[in-house]
Protein backbone atom coordinates (compact mmCIF):
# COMPACT_ATOMS: atom_id res chain seq x y z
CA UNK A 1 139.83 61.73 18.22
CA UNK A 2 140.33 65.13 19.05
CA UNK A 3 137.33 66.52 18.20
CA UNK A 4 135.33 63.67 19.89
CA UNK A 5 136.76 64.46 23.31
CA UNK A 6 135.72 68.35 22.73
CA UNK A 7 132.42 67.23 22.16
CA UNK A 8 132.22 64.98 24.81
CA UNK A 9 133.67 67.73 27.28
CA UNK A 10 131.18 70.23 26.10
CA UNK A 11 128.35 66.94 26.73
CA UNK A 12 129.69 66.76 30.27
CA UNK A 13 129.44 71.17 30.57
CA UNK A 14 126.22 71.23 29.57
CA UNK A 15 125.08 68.30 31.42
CA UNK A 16 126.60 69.72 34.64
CA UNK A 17 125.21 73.09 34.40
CA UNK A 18 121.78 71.22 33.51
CA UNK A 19 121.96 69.65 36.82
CA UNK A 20 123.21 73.00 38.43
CA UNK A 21 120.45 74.77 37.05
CA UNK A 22 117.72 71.98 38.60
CA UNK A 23 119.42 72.12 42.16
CA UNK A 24 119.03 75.91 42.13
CA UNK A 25 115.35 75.70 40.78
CA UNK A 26 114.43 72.66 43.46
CA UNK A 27 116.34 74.97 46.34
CA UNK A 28 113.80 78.28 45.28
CA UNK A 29 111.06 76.15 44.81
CA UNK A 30 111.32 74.62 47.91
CA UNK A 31 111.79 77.93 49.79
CA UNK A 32 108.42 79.10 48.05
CA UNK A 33 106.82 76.22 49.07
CA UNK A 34 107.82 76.72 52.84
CA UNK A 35 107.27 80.44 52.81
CA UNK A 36 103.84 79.59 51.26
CA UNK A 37 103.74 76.79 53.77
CA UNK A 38 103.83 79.22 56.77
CA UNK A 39 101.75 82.41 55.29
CA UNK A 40 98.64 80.11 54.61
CA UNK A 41 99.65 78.50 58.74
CA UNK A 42 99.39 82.41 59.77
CA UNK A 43 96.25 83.37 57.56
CA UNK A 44 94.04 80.94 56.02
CA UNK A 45 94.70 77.80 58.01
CA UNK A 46 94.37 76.84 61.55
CA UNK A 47 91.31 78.92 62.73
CA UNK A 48 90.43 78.74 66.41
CA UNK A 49 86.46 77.29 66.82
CA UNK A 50 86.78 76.07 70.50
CA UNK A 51 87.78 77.99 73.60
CA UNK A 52 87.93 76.65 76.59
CA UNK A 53 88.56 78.46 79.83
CA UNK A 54 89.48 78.19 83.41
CA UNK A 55 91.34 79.30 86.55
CA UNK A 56 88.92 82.61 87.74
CA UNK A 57 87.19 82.24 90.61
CA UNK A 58 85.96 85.78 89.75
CA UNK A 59 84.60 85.63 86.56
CA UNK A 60 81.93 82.67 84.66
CA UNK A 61 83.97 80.62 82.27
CA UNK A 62 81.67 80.62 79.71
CA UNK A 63 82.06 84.43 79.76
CA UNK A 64 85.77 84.42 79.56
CA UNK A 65 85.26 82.43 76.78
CA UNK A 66 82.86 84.71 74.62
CA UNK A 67 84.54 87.51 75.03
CA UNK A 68 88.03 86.06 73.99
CA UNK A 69 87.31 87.30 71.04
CA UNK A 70 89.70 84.31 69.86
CA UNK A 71 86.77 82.88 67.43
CA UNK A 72 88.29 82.84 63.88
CA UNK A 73 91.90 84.31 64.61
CA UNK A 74 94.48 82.21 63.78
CA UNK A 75 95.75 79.33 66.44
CA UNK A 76 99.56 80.22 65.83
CA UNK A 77 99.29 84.08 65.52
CA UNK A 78 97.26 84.83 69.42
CA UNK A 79 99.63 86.03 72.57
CA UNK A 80 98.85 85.52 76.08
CA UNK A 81 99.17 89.83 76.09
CA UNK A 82 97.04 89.86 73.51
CA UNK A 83 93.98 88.09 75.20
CA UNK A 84 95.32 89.76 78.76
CA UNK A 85 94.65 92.90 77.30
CA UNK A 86 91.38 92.29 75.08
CA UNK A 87 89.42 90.36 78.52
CA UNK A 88 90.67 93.04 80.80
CA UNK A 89 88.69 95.07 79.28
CA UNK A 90 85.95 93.75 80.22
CA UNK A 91 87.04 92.50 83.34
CA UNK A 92 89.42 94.17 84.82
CA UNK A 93 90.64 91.78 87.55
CA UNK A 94 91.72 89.19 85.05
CA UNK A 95 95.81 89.67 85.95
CA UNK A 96 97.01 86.68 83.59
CA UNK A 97 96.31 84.55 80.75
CA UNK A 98 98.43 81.36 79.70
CA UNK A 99 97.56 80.21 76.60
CA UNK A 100 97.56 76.45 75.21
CA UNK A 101 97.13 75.42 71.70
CA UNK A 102 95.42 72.25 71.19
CA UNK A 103 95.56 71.92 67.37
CA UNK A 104 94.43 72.00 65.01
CA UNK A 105 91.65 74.40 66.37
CA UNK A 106 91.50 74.58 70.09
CA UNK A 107 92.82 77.15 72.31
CA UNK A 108 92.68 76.50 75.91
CA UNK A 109 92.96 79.92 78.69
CA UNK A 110 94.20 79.32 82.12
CA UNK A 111 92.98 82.84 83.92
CA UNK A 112 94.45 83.92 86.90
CA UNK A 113 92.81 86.75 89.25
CA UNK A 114 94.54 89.88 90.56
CA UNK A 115 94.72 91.04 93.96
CA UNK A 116 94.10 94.14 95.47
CA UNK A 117 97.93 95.28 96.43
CA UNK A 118 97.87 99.30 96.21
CA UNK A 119 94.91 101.60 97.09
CA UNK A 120 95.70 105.06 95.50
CA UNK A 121 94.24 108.42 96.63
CA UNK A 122 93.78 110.56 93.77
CA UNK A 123 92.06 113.61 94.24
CA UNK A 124 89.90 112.09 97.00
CA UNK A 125 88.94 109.35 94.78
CA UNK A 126 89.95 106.00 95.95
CA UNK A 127 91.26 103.30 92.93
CA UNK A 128 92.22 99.53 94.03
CA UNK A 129 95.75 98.46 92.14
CA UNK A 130 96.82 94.99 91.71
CA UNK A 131 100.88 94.68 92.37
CA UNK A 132 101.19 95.15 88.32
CA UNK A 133 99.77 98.30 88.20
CA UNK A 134 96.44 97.71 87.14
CA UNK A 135 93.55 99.83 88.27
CA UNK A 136 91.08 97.47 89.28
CA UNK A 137 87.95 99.40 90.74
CA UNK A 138 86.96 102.25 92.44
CA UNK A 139 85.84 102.38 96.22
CA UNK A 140 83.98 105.33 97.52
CA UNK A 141 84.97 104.42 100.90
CA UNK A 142 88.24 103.76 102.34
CA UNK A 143 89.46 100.19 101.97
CA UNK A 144 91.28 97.77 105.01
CA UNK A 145 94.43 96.06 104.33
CA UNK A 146 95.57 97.71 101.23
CA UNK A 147 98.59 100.46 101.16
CA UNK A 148 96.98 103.34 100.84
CA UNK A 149 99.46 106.24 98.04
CA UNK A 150 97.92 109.43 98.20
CA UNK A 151 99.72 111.34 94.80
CA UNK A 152 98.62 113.48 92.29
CA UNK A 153 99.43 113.98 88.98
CA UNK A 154 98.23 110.13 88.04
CA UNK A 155 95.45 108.79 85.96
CA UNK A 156 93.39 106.04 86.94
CA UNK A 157 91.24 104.11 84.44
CA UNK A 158 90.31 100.75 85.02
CA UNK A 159 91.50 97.92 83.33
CA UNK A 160 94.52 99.77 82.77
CA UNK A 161 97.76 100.16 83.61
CA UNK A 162 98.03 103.36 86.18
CA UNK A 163 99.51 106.21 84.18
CA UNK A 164 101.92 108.93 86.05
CA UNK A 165 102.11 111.75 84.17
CA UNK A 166 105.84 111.65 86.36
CA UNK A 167 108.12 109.16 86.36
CA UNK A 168 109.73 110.23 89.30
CA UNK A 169 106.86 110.02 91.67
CA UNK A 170 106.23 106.33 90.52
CA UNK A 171 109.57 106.24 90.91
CA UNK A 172 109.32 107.39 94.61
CA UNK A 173 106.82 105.18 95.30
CA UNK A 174 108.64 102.05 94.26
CA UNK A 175 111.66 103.06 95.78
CA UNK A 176 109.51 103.26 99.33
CA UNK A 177 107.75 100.35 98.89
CA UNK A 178 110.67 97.97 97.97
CA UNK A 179 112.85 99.91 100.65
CA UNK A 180 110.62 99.96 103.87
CA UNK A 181 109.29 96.02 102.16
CA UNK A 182 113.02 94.93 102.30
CA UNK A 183 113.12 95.40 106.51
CA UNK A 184 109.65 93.81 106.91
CA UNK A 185 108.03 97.64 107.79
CA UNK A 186 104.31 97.24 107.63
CA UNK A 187 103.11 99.73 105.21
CA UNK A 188 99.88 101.47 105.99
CA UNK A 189 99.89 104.23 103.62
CA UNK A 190 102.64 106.81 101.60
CA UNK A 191 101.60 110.20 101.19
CA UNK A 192 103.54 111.81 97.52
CA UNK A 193 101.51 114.62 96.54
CA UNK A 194 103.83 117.37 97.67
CA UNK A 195 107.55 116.28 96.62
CA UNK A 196 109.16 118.76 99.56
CA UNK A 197 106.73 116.72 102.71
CA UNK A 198 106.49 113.00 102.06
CA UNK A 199 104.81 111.40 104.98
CA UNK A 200 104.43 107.78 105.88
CA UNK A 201 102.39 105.76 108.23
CA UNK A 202 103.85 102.43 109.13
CA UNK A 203 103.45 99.64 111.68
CA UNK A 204 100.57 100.53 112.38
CA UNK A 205 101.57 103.14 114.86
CA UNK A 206 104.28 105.90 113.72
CA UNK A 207 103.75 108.72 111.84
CA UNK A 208 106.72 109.40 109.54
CA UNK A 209 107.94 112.51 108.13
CA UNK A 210 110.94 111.77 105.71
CA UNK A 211 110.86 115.61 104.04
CA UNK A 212 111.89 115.61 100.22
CA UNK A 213 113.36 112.44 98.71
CA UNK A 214 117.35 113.33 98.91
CA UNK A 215 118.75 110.36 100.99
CA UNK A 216 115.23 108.29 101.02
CA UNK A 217 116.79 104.78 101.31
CA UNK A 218 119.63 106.09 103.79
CA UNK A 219 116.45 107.92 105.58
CA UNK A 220 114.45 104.19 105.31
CA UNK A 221 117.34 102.71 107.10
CA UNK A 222 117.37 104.86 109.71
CA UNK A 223 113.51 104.19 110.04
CA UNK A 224 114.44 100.86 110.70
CA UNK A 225 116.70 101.17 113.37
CA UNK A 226 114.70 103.61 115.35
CA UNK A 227 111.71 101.27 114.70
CA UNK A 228 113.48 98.23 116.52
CA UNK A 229 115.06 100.87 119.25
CA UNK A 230 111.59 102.15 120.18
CA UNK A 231 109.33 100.18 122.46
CA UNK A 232 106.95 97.73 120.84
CA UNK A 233 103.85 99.27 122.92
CA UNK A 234 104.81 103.02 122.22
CA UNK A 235 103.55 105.12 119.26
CA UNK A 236 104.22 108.74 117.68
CA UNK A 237 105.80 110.28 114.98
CA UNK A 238 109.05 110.30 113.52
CA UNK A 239 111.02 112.97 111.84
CA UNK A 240 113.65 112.43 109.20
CA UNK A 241 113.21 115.77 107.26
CA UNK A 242 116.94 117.24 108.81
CA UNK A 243 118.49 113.67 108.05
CA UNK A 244 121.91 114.18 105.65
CA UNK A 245 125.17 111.98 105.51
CA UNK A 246 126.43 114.99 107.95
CA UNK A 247 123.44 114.90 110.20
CA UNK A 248 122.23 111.20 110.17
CA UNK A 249 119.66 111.58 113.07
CA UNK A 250 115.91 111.35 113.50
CA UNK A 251 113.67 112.06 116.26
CA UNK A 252 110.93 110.56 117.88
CA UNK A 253 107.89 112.42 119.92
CA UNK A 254 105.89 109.89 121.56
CA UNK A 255 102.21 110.33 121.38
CA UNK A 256 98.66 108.89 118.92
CA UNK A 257 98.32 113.13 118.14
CA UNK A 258 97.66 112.76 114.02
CA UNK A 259 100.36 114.75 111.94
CA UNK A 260 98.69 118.19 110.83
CA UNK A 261 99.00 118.98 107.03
C-alpha cells in the first residue's frame, strides 16, 4: 500500500508540473503571438492607399494630398508633426495638421492655415512669422498690420521655425510682446538689434525708448500708466532708459519728430 501511494504522489508531481510547464508555454506563446501581432500592425499591415484632405483655403486639396507623402507608410505609425513638417515644406503656410485614421487604409488631413502674426527685420530683409514661429515668406516691401521686430543675429528660412542664434533676444521679444499684450498696448513694431537701446513704437503714436532690458516688465508697467495719463489726441516719445526701483520715472516730450538712431 505504501508503495502505491508513492507512485501515485509522484503521478500527481509529474502531472502537475506537466500542466505547469503548458501554462508557461501557452503564456510565451501568447506573448509572441501579440508582439508578432503588433510588429506586422507597424510594418507589413495596414498601408495607407487613400488620402483625403481638407481645411486650407490656401492650398488645392488634391495637392495637399500628393505631397503627403503618406502613400504606403503605415496607418498606425504617421503623426500629425510628422505630416506638419513634411507639407510645410512645400507649403509653408500650412500651421496644422489633425490626422484621422479611417481603417483599414484611409487617412483623412484636416489642414489649418497660418497667419501672418510677426514681421521680422533682419538685415533689411523683411520675413512674415505666423504666432508659432514659422517663417512664412518674404516681402520686399514693408507689410501693414503685422508687428514689425527688427533683431539681428536670427535666421530666417521658410517653412521653418525662426532660429536665434540667442536665446535671450527671443527671449526679449516674448517677454515684450506678452508684457505690453497683457495691458492691451497696440504693438507697431520692437526694435532688438542693439541690447543697450531697445526702442518701441506703440499705439500708433509714441515712440518708446526703454534702454537695456534690466527692469523691462516694471519699465512696461510704467508704459502703461503714462499711456492712460497722456491725452488720447497727443503723440511723442517716451523715455524709460533712467527707470530703476530707485528712480521709477519716465518722461514724455510731446511731438510726431521720429527718434534718431
Amino acid at each position: 500500500m505504501a508503495n502505491d501511494d508513492v507512485a501515485k504522489r509522484r503521478a500527481y508531481r509529474r502531472k502537475k508540473a506537466r500542466k505547469k510547464h503548458m501554462k508557461s508555454f501557452f503564456i510565451v506563446f501568447l506573448l509572441f503571438c501579440i508582439i508578432l501581432g503588433i510588429t506586422l500592425s507597424l510594418t507589413v499591415l495596414f498601408p495607407i492607399k487613400k488620402v483625403s484632405a481638407s481645411g486650407s483655403k490656401l492650398y488645392e486639396q488634391v495637392h495637399l494630398e500628393q505631397d503627403s507623402g503618406l502613400i504606403g507608410e503605415n496607418i498606425f505609425t504617421v503623426t500629425n508633426g510628422s505630416v506638419e513638417k513634411k507639407l510645410r515644406e512645400r507649403y509653408p503656410y500650412v500651421d496644422s495638421v489633425k490626422i484621422t485614421r479611417k481603417l483599414p487604409d484611409t487617412v483623412i488631413l484636416k489642414v489649418s492655415d497660418a497667419s501672418e502674426y510677426y514681421c521680422y527685420n533682419v538685415d533689411g530683409k523683411l520675413y512674415a512669422v505666423s504666432k508659432k514661429g514659422i517663417v512664412l515668406c518674404e516681402y520686399k516691401k514693408q507689410p501693414k498690420d503685422l508687428i514689425i521686430i527688427k533683431t539681428k543675429a536670427v535666421k530666417c528660412s521658410i517653412g521653418k521655425e525662426i532660429e536665434f542664434e540667442n536665446d535671450n533676444r527671443k527671449s526679449l521679444v516674448d517677454t515684450l510682446i506678452n508684457e505690453l499684450k497683457s495691458y492691451k498696448i497696440k504693438i507697431n513694431s520692437i526694435d532688438v538689434s542693439d541690447n543697450n537701446d531697445i526702442r518701441l513704437k506703440v499705439a500708433d503714436r509714441f515712440e518708446v525708448m526703454l534702454g537695456t532690458n534690466t527692469f523691462i516688465t516694471n519699465k512696461c508697467a510704467h508704459l502703461n500708466g503714462m499711456i492712460n495719463n497722456i491725452g488720447k489726441d497727443e503723440s511723442g516719445t517716451i523715455n524709460l532708459t533712467m527707470w530703476s526701483n530707485e528712480k521709477s520715472e519716465g518722461t514724455f516730450i510731446k511731438g510726431s519728430e521720429k527718434l534718431k538712431k
